[in-house]
C-alpha atoms as a PDB file:
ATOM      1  CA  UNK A   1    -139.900  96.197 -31.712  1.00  0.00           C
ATOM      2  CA  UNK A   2    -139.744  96.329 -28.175  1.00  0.00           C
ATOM      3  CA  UNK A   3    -138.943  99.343 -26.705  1.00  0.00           C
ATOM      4  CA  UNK A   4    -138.110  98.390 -22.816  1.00  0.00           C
ATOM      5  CA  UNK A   5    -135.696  95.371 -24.705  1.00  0.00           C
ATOM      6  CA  UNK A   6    -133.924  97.747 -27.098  1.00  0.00           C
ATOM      7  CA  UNK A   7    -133.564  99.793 -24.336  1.00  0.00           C
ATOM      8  CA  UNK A   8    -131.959  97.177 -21.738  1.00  0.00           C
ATOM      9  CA  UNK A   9    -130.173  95.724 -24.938  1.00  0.00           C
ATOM     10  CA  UNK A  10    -127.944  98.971 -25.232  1.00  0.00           C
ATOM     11  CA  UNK A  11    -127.503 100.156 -21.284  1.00  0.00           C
ATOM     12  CA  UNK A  12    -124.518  98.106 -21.067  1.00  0.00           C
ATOM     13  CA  UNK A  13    -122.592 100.296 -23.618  1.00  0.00           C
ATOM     14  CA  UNK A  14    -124.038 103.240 -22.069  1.00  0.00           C
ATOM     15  CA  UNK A  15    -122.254 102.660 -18.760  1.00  0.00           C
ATOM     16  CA  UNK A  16    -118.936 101.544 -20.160  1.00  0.00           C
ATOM     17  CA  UNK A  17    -118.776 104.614 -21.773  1.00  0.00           C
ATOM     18  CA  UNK A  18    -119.865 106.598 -18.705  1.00  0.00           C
ATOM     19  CA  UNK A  19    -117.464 104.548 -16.477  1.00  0.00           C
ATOM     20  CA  UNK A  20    -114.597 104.327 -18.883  1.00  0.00           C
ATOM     21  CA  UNK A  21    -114.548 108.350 -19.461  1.00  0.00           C
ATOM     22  CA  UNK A  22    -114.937 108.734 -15.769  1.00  0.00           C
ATOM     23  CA  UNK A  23    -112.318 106.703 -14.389  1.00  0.00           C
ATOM     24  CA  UNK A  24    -109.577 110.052 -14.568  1.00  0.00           C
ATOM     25  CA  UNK A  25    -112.280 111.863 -12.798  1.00  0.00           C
ATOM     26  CA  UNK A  26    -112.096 108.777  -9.706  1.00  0.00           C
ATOM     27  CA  UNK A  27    -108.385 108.460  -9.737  1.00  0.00           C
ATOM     28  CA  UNK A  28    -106.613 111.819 -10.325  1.00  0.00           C
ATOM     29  CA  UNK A  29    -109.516 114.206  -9.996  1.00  0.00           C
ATOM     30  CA  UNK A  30    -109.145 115.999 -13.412  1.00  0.00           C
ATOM     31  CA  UNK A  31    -110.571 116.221 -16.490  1.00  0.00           C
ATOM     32  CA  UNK A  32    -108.851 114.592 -19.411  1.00  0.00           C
ATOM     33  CA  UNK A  33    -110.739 115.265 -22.851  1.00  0.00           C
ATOM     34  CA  UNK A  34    -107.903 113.360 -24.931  1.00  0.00           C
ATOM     35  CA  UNK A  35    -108.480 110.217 -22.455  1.00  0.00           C
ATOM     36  CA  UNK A  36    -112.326 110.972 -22.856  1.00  0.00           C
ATOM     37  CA  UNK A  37    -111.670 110.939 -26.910  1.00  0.00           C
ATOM     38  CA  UNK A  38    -109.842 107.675 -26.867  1.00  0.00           C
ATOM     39  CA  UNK A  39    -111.925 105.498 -25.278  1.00  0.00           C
ATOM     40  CA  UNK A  40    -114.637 106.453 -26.998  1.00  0.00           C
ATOM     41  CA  UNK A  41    -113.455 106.039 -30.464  1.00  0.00           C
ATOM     42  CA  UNK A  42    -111.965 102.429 -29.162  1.00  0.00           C
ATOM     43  CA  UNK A  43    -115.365 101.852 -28.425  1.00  0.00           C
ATOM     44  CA  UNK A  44    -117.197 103.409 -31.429  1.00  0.00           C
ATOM     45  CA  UNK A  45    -114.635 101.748 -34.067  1.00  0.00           C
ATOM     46  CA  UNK A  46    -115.141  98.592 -32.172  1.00  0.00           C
ATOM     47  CA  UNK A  47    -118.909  98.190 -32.397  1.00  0.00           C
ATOM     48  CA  UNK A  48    -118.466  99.170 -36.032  1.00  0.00           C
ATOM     49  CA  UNK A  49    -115.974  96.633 -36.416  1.00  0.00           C
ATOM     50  CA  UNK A  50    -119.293  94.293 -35.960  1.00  0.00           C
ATOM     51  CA  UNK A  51    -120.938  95.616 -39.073  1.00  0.00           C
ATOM     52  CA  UNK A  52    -118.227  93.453 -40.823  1.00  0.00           C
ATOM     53  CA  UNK A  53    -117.937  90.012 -38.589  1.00  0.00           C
ATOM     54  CA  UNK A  54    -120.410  87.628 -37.749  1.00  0.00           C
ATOM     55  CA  UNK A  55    -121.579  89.643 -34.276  1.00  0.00           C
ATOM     56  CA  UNK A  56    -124.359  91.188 -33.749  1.00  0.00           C
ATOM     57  CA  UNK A  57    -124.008  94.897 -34.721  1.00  0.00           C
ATOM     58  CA  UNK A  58    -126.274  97.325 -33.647  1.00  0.00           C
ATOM     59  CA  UNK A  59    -127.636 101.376 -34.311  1.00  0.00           C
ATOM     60  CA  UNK A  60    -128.539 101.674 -30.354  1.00  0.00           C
ATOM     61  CA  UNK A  61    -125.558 100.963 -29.236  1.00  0.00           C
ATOM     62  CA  UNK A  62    -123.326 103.175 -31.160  1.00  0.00           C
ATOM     63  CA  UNK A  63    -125.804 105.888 -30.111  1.00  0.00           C
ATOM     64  CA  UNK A  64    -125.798 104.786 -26.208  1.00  0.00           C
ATOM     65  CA  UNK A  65    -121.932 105.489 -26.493  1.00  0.00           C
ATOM     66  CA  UNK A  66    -122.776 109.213 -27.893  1.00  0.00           C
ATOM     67  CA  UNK A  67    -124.745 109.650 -24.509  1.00  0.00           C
ATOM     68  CA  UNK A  68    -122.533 108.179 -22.315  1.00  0.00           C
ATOM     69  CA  UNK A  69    -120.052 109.799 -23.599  1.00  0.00           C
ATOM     70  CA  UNK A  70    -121.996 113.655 -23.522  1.00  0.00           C
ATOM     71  CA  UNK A  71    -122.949 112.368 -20.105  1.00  0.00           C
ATOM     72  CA  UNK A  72    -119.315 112.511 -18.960  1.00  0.00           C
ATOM     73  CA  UNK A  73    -118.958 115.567 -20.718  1.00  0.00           C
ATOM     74  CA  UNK A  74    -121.673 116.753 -18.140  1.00  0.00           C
ATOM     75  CA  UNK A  75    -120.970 115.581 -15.615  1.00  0.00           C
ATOM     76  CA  UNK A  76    -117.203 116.817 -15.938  1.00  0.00           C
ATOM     77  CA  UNK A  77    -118.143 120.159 -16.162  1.00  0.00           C
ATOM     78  CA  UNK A  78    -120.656 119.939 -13.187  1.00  0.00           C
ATOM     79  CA  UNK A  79    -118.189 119.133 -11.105  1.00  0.00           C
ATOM     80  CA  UNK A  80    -115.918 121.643 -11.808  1.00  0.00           C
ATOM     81  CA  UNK A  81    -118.471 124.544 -11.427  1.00  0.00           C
ATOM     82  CA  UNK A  82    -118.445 122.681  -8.306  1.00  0.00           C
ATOM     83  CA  UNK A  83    -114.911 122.988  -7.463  1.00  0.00           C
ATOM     84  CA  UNK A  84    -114.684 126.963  -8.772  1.00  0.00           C
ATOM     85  CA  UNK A  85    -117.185 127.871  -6.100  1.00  0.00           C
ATOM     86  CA  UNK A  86    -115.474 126.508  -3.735  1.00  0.00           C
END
């Protein structure tokens, strides 16, 4: 097993999550948790949806979405420290 490959393999699931949960952040500056919750499950039910077709499911990416989406989470919460100092 190759760990540079796994690792590429599962980056692109990794930033959709990121991107996906930070999109309310870009457009209307706050932090929706509920948004956050949806796309996530869309995206966790849909790579499990892949255990039972044909495609190619895989581990990795189920737990690249997990840190994407604690990534957000972070990053959320950075940036509003941010915004109570202020």
């Amino acid at each position: 097993m190759d760990i540079i490959s796994d690792l590429l393999n599962c980056l692109p699931s990794f930033f959709a999550t990121t991107g996906l949960c930070m999109l309310p952040l870009i457009i209307v500056k706050k932090q929706h948790i509920k948004t956050m919750g949806f796309v996530v499950s869309g995206l966790l039910i849909y790579e499990m949806e892949q255990h039972w077709t044909d495609r190619t499911f895989d581990i990795l990416d189920i737990i690249a979405i997990i840190l994407g989406y604690l990534t957000s989470i972070l990053v959320f919460k950075i940036f509003k420290e941010k915004d109570e100092l202020q």
